[in-house]
N, C-alpha and C. Protein backbone atom coordinates (compact mmCIF):
# COMPACT_ATOMS: atom_id res chain seq x y z
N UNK A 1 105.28 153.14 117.55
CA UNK A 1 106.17 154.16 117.05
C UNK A 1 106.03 154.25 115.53
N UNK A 2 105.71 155.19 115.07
CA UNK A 2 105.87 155.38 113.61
C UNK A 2 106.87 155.38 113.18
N UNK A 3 106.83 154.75 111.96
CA UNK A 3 108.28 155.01 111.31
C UNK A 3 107.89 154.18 110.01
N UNK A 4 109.21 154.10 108.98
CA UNK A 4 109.38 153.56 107.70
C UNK A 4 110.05 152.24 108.06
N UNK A 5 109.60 151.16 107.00
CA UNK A 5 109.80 150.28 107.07
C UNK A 5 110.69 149.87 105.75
N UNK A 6 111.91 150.17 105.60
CA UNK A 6 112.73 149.88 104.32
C UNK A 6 113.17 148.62 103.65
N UNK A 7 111.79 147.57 104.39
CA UNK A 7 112.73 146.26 103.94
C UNK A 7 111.45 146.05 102.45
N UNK A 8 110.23 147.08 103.03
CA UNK A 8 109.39 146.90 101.80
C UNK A 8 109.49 147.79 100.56
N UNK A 9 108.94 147.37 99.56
CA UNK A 9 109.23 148.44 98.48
C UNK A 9 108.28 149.00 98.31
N UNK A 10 108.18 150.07 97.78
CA UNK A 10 107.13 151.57 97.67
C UNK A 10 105.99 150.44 96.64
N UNK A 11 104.92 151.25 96.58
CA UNK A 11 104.11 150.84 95.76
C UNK A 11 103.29 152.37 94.93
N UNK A 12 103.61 152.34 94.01
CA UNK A 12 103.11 153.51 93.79
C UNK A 12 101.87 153.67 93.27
N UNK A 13 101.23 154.53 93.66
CA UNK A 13 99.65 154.61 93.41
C UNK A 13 99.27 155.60 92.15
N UNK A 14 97.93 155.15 91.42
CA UNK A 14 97.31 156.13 90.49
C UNK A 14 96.75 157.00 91.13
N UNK A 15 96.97 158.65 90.95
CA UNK A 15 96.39 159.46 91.99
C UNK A 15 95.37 160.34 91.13
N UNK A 16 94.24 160.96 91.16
CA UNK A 16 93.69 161.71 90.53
C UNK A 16 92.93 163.19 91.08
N UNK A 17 93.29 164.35 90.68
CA UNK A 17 93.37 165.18 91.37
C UNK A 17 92.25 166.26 90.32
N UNK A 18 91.04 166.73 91.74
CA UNK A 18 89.66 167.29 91.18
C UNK A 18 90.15 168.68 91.37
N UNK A 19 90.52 169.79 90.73
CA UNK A 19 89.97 171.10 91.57
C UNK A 19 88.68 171.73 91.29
N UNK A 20 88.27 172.10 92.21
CA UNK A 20 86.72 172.53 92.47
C UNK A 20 86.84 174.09 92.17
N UNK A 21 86.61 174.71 91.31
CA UNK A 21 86.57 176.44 91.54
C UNK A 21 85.66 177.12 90.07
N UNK A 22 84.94 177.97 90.23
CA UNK A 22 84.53 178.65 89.36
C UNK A 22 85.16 180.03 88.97
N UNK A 23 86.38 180.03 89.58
CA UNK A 23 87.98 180.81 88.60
C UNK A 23 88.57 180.11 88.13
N UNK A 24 89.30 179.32 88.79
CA UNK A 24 90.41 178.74 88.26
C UNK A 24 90.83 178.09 86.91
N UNK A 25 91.61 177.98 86.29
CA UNK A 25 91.74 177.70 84.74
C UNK A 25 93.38 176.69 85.22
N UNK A 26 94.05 175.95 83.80
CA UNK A 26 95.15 175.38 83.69
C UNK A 26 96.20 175.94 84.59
N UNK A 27 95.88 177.22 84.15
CA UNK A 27 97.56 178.11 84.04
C UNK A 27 97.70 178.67 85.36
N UNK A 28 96.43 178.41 86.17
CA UNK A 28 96.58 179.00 87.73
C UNK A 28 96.03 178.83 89.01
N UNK A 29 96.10 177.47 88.58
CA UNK A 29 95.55 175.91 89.45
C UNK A 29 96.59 175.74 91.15
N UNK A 30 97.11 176.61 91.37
CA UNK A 30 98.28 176.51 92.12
C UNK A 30 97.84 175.10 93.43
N UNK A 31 96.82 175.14 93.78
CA UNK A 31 96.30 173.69 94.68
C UNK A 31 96.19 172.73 93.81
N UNK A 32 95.85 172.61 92.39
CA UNK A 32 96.23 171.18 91.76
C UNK A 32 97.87 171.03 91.62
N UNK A 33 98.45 172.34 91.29
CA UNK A 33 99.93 172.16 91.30
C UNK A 33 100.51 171.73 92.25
N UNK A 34 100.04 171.99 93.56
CA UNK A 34 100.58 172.10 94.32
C UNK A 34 100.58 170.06 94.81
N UNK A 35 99.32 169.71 94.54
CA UNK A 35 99.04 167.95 94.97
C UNK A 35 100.06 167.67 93.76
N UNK A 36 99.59 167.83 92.64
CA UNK A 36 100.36 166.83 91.33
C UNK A 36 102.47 167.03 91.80
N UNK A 37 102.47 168.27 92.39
CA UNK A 37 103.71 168.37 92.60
C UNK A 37 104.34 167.45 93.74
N UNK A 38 103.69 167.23 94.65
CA UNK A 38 103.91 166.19 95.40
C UNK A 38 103.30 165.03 95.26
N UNK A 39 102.33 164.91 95.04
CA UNK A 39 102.58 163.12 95.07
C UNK A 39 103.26 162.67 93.26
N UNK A 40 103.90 163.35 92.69
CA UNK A 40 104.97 162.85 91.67
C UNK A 40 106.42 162.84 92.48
N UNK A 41 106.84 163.76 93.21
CA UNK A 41 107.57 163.68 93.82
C UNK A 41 107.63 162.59 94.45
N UNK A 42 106.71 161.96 95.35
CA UNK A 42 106.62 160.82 96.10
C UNK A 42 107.03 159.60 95.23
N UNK A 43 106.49 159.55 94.32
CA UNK A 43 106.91 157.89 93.18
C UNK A 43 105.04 157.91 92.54
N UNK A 44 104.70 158.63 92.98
CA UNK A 44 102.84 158.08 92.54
C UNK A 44 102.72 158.53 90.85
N UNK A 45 101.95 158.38 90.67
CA UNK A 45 101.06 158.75 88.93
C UNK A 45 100.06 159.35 89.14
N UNK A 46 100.28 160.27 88.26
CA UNK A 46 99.16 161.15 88.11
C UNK A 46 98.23 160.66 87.35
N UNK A 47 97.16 160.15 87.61
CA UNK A 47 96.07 159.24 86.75
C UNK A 47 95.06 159.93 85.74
N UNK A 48 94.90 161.24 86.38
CA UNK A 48 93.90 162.29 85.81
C UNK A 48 93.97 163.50 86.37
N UNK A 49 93.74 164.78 85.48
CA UNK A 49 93.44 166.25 86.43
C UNK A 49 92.43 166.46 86.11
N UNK A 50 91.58 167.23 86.39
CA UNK A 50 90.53 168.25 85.73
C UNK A 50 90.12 169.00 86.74
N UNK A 51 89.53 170.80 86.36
CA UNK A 51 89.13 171.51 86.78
C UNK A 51 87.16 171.17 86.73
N UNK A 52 86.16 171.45 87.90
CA UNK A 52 85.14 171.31 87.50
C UNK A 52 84.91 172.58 88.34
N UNK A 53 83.51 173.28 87.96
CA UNK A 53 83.09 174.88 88.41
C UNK A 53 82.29 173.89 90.03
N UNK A 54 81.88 174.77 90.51
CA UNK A 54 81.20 174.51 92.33
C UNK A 54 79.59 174.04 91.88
N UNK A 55 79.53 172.98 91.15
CA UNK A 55 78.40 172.71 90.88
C UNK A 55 78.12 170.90 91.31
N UNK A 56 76.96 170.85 92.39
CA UNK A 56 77.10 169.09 92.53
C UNK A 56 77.29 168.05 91.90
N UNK A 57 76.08 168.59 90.66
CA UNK A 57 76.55 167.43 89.58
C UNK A 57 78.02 167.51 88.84
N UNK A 58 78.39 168.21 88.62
CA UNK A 58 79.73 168.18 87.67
C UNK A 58 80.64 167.58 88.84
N UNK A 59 81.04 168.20 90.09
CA UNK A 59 81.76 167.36 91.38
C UNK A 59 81.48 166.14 91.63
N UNK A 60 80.15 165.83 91.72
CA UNK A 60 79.76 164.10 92.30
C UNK A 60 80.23 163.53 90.56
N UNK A 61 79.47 164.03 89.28
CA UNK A 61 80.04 163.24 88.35
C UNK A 61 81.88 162.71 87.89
N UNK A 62 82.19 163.68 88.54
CA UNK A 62 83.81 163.51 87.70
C UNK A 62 84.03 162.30 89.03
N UNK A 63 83.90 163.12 90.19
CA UNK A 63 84.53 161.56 90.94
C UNK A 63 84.09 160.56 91.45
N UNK A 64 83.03 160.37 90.74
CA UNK A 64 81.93 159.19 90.93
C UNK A 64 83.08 158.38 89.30
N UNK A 65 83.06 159.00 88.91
CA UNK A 65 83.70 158.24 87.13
C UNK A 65 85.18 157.85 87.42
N UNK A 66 85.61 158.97 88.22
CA UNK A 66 87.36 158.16 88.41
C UNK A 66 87.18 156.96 89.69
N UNK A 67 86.12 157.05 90.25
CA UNK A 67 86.20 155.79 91.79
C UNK A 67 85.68 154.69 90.51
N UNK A 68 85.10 154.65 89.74
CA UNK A 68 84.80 153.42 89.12
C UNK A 68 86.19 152.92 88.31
N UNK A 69 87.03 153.60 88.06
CA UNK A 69 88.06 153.71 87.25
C UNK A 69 88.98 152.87 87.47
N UNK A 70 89.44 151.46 87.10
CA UNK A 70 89.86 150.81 87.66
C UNK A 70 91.32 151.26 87.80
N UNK A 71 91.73 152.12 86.90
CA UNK A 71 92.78 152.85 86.68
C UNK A 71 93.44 153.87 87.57
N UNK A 72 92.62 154.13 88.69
CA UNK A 72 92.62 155.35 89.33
C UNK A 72 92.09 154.54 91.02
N UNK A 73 93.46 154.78 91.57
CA UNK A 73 93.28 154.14 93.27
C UNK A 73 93.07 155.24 94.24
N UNK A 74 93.04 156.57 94.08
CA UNK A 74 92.43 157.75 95.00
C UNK A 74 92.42 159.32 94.53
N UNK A 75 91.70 159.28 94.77
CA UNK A 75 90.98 160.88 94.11
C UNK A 75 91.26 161.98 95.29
N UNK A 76 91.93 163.24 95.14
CA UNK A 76 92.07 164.09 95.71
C UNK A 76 91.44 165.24 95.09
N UNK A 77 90.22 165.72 95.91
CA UNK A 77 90.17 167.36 95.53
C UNK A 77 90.02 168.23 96.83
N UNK A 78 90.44 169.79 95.65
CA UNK A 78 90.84 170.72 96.15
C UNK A 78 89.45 171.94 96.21
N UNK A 79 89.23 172.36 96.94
CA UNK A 79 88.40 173.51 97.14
C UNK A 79 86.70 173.48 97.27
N UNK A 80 86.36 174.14 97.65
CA UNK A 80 84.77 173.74 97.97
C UNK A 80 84.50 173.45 98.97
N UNK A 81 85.24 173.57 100.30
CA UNK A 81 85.18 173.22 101.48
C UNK A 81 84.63 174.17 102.39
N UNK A 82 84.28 175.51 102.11
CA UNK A 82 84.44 176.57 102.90
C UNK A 82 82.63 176.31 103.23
N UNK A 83 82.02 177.40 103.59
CA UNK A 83 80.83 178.07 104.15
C UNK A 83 79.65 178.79 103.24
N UNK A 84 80.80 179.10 102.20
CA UNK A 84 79.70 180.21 101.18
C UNK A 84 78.71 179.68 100.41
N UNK A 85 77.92 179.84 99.86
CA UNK A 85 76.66 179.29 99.07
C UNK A 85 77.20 178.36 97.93
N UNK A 86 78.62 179.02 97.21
CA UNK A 86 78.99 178.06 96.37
C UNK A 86 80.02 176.99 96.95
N UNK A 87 80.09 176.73 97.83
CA UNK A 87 80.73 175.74 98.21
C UNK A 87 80.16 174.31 98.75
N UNK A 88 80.28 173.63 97.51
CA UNK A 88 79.09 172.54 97.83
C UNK A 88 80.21 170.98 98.01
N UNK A 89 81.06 171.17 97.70
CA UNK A 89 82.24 170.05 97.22
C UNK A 89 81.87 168.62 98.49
N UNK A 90 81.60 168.75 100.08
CA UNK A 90 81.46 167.78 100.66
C UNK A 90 80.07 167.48 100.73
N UNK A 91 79.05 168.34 100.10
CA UNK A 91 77.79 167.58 99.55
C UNK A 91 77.49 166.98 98.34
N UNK A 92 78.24 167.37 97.30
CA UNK A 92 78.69 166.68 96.58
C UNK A 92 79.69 165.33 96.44
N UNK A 93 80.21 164.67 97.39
CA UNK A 93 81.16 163.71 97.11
C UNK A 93 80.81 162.89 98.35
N UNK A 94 80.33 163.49 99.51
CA UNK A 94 79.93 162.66 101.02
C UNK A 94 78.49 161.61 100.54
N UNK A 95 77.81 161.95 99.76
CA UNK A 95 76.57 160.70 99.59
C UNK A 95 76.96 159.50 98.36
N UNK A 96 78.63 159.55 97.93
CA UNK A 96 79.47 158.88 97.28
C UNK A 96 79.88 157.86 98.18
N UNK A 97 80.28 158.23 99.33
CA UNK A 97 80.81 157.09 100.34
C UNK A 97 80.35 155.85 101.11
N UNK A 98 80.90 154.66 100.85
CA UNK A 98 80.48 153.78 101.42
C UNK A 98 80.59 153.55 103.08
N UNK A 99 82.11 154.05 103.02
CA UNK A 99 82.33 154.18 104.42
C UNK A 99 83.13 155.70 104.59
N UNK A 100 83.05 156.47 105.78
CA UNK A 100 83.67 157.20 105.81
C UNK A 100 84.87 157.41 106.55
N UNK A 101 85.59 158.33 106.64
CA UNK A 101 87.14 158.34 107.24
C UNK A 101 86.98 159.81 107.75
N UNK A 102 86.09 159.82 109.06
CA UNK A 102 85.98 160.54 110.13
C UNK A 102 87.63 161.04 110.51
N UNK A 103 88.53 160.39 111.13
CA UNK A 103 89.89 160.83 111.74
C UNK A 103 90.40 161.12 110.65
N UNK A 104 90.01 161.16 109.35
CA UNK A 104 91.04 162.18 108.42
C UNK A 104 90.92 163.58 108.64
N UNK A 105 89.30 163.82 108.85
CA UNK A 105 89.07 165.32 109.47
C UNK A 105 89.32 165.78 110.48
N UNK A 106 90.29 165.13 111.76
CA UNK A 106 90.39 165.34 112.93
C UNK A 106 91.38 165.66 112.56
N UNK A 107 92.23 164.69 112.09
CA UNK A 107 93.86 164.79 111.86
C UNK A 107 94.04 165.89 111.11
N UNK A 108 93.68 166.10 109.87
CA UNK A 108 93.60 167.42 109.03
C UNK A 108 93.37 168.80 109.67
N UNK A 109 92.03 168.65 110.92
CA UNK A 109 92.07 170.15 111.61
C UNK A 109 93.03 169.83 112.70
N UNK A 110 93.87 169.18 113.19
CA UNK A 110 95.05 168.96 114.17
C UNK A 110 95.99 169.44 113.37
N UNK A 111 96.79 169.36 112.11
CA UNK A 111 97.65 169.32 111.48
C UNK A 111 97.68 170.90 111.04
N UNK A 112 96.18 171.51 110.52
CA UNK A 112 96.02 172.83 110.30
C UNK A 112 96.22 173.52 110.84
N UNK A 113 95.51 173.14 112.28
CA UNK A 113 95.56 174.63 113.43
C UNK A 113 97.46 174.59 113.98
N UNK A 114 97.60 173.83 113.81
CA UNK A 114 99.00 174.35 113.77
C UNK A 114 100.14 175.30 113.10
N UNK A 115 99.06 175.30 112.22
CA UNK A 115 99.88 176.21 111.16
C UNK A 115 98.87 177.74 111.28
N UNK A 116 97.52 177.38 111.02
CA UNK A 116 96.60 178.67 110.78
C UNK A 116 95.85 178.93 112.25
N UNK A 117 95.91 178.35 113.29
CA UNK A 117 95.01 178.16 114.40
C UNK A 117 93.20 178.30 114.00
N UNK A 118 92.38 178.64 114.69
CA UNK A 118 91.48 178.23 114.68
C UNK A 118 90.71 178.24 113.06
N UNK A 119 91.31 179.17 112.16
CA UNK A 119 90.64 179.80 111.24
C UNK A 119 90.59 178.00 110.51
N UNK A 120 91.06 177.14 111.03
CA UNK A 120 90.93 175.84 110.21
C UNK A 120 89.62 175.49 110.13
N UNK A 121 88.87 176.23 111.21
CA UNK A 121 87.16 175.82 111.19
C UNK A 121 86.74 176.25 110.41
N UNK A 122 86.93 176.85 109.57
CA UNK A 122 86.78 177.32 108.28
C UNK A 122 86.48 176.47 107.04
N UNK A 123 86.91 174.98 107.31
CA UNK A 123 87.10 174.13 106.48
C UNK A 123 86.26 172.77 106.70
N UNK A 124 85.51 172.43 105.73
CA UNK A 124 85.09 171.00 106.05
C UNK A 124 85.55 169.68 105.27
N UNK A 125 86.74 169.61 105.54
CA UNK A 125 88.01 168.84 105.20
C UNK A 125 86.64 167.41 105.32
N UNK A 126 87.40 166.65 104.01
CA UNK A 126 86.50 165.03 104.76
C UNK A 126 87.00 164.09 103.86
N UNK A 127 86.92 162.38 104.49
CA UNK A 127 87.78 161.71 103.37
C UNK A 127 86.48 160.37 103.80
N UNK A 128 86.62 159.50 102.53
CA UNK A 128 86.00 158.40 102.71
C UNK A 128 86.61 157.41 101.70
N UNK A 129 85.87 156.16 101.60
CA UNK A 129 86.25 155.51 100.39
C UNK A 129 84.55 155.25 99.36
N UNK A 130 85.05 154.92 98.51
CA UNK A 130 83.96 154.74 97.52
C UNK A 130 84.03 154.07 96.10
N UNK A 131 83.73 152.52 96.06
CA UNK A 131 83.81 151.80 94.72
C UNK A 131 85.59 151.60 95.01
N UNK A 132 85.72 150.99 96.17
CA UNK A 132 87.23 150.73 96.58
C UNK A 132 88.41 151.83 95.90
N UNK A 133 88.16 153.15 96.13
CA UNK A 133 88.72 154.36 95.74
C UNK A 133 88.72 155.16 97.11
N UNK A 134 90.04 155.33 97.46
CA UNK A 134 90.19 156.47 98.65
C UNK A 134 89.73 157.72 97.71
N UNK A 135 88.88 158.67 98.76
CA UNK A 135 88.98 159.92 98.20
C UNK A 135 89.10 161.04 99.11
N UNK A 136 89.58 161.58 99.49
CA UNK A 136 90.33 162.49 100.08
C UNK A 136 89.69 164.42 99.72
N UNK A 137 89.21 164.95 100.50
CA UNK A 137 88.33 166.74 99.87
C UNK A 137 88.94 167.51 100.69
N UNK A 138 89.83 168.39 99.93
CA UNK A 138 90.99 169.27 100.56
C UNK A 138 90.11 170.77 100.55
N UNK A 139 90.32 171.50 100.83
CA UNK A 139 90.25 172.90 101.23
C UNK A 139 90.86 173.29 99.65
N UNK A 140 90.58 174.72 98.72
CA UNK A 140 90.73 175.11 97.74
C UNK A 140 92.44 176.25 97.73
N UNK A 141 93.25 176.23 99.29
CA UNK A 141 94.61 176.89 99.24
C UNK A 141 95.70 176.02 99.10
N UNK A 142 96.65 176.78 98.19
CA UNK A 142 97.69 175.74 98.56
C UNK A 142 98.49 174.98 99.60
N UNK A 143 98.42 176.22 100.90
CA UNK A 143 98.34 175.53 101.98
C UNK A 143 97.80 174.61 102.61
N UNK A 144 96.97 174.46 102.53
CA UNK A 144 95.79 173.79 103.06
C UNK A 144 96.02 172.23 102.42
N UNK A 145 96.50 172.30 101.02
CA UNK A 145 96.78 170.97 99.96
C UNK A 145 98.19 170.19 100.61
N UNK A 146 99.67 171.91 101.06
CA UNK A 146 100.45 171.23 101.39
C UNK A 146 100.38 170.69 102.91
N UNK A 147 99.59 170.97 103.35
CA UNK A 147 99.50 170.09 104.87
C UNK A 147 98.66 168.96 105.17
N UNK A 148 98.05 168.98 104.34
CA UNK A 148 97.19 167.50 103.99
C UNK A 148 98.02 166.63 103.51
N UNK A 149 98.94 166.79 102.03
CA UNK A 149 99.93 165.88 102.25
C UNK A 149 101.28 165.39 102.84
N UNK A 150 101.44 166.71 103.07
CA UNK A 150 102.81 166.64 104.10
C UNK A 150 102.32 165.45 105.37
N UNK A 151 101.29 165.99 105.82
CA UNK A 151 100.97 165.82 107.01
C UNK A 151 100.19 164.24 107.63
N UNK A 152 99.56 164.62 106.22
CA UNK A 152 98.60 163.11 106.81
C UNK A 152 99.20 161.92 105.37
N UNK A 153 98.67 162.47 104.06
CA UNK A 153 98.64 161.91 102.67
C UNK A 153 100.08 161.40 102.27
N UNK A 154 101.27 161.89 102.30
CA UNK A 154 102.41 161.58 101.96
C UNK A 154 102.46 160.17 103.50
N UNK A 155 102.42 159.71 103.91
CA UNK A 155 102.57 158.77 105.04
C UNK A 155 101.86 157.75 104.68
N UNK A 156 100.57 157.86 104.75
CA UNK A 156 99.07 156.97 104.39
C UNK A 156 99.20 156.36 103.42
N UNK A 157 99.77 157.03 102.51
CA UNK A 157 99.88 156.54 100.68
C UNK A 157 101.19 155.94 100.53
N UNK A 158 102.18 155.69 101.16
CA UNK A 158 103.13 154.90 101.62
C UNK A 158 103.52 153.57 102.28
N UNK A 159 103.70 152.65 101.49
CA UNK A 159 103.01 151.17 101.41
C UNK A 159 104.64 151.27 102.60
N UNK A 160 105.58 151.80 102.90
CA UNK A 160 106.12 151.41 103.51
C UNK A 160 105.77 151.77 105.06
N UNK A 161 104.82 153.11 105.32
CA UNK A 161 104.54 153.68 106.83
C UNK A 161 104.15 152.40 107.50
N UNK A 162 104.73 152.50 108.44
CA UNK A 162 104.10 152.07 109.80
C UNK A 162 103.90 152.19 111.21
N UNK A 163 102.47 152.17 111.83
CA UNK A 163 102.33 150.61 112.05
C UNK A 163 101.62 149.92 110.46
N UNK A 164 100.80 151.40 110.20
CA UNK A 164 100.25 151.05 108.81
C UNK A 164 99.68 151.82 108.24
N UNK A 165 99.26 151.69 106.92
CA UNK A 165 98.94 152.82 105.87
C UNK A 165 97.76 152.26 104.98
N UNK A 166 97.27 153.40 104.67
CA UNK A 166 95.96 152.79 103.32
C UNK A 166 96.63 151.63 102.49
N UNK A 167 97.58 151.82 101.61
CA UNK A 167 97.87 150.77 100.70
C UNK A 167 97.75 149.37 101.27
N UNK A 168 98.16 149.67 102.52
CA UNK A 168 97.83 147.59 102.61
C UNK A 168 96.68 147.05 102.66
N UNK A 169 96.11 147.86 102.77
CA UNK A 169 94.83 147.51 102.93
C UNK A 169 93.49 147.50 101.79
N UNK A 170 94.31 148.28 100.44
CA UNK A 170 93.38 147.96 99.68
C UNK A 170 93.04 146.99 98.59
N UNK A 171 92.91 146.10 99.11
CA UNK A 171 92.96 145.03 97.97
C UNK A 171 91.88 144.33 98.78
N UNK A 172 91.51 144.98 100.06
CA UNK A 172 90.22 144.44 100.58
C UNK A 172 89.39 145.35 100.87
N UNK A 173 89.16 146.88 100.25
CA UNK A 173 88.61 147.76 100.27
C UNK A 173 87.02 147.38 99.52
N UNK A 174 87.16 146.31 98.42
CA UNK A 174 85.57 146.03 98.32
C UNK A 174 85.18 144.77 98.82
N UNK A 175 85.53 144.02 99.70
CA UNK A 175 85.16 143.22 100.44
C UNK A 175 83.65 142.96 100.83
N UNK A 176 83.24 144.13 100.97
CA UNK A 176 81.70 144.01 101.18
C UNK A 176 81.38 143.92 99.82
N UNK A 177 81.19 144.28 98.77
CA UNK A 177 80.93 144.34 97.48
C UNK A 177 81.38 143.04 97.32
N UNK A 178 81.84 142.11 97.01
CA UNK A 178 82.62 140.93 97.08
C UNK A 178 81.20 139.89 97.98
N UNK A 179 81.11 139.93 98.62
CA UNK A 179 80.36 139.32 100.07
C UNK A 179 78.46 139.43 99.87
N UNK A 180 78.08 140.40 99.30
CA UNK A 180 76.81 141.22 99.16
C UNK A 180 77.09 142.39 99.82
N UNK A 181 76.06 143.27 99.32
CA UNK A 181 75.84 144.39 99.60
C UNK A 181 75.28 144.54 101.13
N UNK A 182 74.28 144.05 101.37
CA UNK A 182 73.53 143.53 102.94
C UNK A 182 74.34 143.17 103.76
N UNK A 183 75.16 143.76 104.64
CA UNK A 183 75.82 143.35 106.08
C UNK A 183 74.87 143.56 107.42
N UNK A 184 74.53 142.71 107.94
CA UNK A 184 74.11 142.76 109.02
C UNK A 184 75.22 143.25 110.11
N UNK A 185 74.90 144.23 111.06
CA UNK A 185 75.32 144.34 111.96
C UNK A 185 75.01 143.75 113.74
């Protein structure tokens, strides 16, 4: 049964939030507004923002630099998910991952089509970790931002959810890095 566990205390996380767009500017970021507005709400820190245009290198560079960041425990971006030629955001950030987090994209198009029905295929939502950094690649609407965290992100990032949530678990997120690189399977 899910539920909160109130005997623990919150832990609040450094969050850092990418938007991906070759419009968007400060003043009309409404999907970065829309993450920074909730996970401050939640108890988290905003660790970093920045806007980067739909280009691989500028996407893989910014969050290749905040996963090294010891400062910065998960990276959220927004947009670049779609179909069109400039939408490169999960080829850009997927050859970042050490491991990936397949059921974030299940859960994310479960959580969507509820709201938008199929048009969620529209989206190639995807989460992994990388340099012991959750990173999380949202869709470029504000919708799309608030049902990712409503839905999946506000829970996960909650050292109190249970049965359980990312936070407990990261303090062994580089474990292999720790161990060698070479795991035999």
């Amino acid at each position: 049964m899910v539920a909160s566990d109130k005997t623990r205390s919150f832990i609040p996380l450094a969050i850092a939030v990418l938007t991906v767009s070759d419009t968007r500017s400060e003043g009309d970021d409404r999907s970065g507004d829309t993450l920074v507005e909730r996970l401050t709400a939640a108890g988290h820190t905003m660790a970093a923002r920045a806007i980067v245009p739909d280009e691989v290198e500028a996407i893989r560079g910014q969050v290749e630099r905040w996963s090294r960041d010891p400062a910065v425990d998960v990276v959220i971006t927004t947009g670049g998910t779609g179909f069109t030629g400039r939408d490169v955001t999960p080829e850009a950030i997927e050859p970042l991952f050490e491991k990936r987090m397949d059921g974030f994209s299940a859960v994310f198009h479960r959580v969507s089509y509820d709201k938008i029905g199929t048009s969620t295929l529209q989206s190639r939502a995807t989460a992994g970790v990388a340099n012991a950094t959750y990173i999380f690649v949202l869709p470029g609407s504000p919708g799309a931002c608030r049902d990712a965290w409503d839905g999946i992100l506000a829970a996960q990032l909650d050292y109190r959810h249970r049965p359980c949530n990312f936070v407990e678990i990261m303090p062994r997120l580089d474990e292999h890095l720790r161990r060698g690189a070479s795991i035999s399977v």
